[in-house]
C-alpha atoms as a PDB file:
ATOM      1  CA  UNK A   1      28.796 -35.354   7.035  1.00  0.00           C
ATOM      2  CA  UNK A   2      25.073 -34.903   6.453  1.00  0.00           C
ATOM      3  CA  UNK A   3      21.982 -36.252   9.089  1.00  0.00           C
ATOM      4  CA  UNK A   4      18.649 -35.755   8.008  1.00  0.00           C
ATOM      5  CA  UNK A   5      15.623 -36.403   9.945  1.00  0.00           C
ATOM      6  CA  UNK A   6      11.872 -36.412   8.171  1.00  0.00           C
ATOM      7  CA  UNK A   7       8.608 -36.444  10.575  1.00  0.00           C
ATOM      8  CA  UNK A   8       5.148 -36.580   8.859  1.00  0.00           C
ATOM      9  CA  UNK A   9       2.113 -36.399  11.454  1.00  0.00           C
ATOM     10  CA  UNK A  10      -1.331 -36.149  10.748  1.00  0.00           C
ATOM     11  CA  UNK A  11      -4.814 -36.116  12.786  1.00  0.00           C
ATOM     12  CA  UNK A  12      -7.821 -36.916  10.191  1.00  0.00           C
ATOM     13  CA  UNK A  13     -10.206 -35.908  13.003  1.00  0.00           C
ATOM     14  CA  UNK A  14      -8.740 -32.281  13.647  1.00  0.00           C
ATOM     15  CA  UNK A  15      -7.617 -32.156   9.669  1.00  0.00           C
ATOM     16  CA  UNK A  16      -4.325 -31.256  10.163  1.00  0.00           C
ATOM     17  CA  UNK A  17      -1.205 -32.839   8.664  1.00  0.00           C
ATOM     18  CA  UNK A  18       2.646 -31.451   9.258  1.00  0.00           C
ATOM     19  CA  UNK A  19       5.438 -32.692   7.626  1.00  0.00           C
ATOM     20  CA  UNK A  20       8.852 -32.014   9.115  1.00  0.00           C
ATOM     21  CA  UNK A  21      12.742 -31.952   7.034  1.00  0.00           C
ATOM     22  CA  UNK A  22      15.446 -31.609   9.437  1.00  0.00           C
ATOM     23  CA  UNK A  23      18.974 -31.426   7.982  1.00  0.00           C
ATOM     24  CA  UNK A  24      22.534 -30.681   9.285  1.00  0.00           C
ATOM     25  CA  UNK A  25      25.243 -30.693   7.646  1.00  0.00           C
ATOM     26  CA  UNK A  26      29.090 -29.931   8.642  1.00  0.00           C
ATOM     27  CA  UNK A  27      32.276 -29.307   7.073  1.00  0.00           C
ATOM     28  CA  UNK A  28      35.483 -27.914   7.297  1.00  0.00           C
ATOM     29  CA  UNK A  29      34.133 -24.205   6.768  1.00  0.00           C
ATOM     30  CA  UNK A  30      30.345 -24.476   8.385  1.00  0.00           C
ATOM     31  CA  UNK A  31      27.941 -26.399  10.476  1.00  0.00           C
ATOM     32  CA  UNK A  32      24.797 -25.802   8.506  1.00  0.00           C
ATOM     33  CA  UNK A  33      21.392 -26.616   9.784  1.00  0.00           C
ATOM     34  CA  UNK A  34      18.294 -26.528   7.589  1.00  0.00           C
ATOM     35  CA  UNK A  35      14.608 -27.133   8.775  1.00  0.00           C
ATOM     36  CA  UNK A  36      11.445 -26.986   6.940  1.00  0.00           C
ATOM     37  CA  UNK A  37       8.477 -27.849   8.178  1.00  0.00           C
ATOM     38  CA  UNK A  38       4.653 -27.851   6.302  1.00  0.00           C
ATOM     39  CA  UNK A  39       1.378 -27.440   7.566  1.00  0.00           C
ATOM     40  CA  UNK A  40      -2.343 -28.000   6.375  1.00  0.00           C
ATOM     41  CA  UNK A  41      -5.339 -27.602   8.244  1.00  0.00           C
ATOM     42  CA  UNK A  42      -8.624 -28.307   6.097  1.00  0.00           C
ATOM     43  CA  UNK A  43     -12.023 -27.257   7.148  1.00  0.00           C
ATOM     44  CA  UNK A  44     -15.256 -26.853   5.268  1.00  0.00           C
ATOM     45  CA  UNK A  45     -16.528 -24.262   3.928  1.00  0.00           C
ATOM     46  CA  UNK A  46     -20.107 -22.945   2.206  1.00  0.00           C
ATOM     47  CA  UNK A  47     -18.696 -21.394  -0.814  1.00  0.00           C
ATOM     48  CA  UNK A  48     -15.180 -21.038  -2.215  1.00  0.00           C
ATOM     49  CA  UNK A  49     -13.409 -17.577  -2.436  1.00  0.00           C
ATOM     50  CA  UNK A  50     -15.316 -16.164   1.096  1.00  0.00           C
ATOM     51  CA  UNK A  51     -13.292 -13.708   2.777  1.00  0.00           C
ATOM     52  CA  UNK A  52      -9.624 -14.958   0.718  1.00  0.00           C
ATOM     53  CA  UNK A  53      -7.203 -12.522   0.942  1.00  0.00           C
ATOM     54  CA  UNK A  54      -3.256 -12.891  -0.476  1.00  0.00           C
ATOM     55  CA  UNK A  55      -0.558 -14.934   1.402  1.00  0.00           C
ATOM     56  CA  UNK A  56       1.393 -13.543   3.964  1.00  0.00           C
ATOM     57  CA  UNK A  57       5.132 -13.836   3.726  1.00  0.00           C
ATOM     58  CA  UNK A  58       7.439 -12.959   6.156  1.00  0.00           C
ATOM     59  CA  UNK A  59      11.438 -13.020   5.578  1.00  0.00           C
ATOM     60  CA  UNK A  60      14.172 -12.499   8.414  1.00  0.00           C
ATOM     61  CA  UNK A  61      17.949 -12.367   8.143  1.00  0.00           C
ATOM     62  CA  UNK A  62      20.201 -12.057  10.690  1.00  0.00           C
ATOM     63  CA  UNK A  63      23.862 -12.567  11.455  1.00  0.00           C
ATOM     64  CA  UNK A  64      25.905 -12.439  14.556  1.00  0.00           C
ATOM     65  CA  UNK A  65      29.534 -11.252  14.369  1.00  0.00           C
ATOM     66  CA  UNK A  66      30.484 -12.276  17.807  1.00  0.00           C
ATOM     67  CA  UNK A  67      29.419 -16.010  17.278  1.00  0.00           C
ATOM     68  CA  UNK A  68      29.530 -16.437  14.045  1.00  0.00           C
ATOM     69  CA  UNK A  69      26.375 -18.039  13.206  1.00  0.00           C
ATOM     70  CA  UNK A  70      24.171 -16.981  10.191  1.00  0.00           C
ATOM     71  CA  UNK A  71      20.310 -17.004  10.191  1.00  0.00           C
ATOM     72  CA  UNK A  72      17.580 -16.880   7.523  1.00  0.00           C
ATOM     73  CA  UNK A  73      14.209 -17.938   8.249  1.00  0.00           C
ATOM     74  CA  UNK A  74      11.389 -17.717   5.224  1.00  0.00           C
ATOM     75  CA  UNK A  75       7.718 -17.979   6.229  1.00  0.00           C
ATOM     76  CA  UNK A  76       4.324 -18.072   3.937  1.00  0.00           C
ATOM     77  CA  UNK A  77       1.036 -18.297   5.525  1.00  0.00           C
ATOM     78  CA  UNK A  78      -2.327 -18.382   3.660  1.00  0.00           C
ATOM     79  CA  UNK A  79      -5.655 -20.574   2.497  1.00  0.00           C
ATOM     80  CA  UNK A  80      -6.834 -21.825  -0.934  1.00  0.00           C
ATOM     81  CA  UNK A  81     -10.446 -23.449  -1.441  1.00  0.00           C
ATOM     82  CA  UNK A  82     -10.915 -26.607  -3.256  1.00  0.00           C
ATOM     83  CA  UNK A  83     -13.413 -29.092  -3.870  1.00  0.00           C
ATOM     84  CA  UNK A  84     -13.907 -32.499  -3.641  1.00  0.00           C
ATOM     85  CA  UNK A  85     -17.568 -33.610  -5.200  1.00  0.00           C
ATOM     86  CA  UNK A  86     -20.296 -31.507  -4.095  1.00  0.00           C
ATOM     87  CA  UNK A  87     -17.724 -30.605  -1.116  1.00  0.00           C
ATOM     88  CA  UNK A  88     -15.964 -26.709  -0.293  1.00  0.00           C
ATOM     89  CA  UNK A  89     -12.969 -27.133   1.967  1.00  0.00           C
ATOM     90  CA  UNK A  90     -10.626 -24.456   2.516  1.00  0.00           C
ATOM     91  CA  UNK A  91      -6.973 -25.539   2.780  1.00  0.00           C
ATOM     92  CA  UNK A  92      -4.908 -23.110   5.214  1.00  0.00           C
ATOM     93  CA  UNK A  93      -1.206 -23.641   5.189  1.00  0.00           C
ATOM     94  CA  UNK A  94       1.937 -22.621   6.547  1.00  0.00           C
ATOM     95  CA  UNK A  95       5.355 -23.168   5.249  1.00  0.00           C
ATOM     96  CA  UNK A  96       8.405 -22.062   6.842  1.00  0.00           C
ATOM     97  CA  UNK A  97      12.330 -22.971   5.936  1.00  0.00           C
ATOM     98  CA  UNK A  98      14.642 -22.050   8.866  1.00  0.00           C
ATOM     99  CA  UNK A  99      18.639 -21.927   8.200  1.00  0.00           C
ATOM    100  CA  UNK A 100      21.305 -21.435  10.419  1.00  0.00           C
ATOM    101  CA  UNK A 101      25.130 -21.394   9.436  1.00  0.00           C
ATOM    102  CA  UNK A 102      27.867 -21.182  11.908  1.00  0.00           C
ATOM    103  CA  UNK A 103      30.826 -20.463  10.623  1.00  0.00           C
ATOM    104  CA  UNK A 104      34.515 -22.274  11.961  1.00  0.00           C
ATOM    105  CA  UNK A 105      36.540 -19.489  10.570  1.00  0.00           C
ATOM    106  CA  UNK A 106      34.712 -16.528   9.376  1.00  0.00           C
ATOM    107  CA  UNK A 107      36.849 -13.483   8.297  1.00  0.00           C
ATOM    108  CA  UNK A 108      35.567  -9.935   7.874  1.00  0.00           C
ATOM    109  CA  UNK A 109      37.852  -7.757   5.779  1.00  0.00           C
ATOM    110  CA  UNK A 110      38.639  -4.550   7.006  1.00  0.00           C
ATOM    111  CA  UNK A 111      36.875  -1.440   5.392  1.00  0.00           C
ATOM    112  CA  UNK A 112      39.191   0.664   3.772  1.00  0.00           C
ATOM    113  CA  UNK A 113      38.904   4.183   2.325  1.00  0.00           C
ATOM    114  CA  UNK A 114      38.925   4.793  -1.151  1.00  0.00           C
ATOM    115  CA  UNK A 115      41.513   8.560  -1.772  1.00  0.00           C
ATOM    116  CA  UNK A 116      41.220   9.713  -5.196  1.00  0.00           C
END
């Protein structure tokens, strides 16, 4: 079974716009739930390049033996400049994609030592 669930909200006078992908899906192994999520916020600017340093990204992994559930959440954050006419705007977003499995039946093997 599979739900998904897509938001999209914007605010022209603040210049921000979000867009929202929500996802779950189960079956007989896993309940899986996926997000991802987008965000802009435009401003002007004088000149294009000023102060523009590299994205940031920012990965996490986790996983919890005791309840079974498996997370991963990936994150960029950063600005480009573009123009429109005689118009500078700098474009900073932020994109993040969020997982999270739990697992029904999840079996770790036993570590075993290796004679020879």
């Amino acid at each position: 079974m599979k739900e998904l669930l897509h938001k999209r909200r914007r605010d022209v006078h603040k210049g921000t716009k979000l867009i929202t992908i929500n996802s779950r899906i189960e079956d007989k192994e896993s309940r899986t739930r996926v997000r991802k999520s987008f965000l802009y916020h435009v401003t002007r600017a004088e000149k294009p390049g000023a102060g523009m340093t590299s994205p940031e990204i920012h990965i996490r992994k986790s996983f919890d033996t005791i309840h079974k559930i498996e997370k991963f959440c990936f994150q960029i954050k950063g600005s480009f400049y573009t123009t429109n006419g005689g118009l500078v705007a700098r474009v900073y977003f932020h994109h993040c994609l969020n997982v999270q499995i739990s697992w029904k039946d999840f079996f770790i093997p036993p570590k075993t030592s290796s004679s020879g």
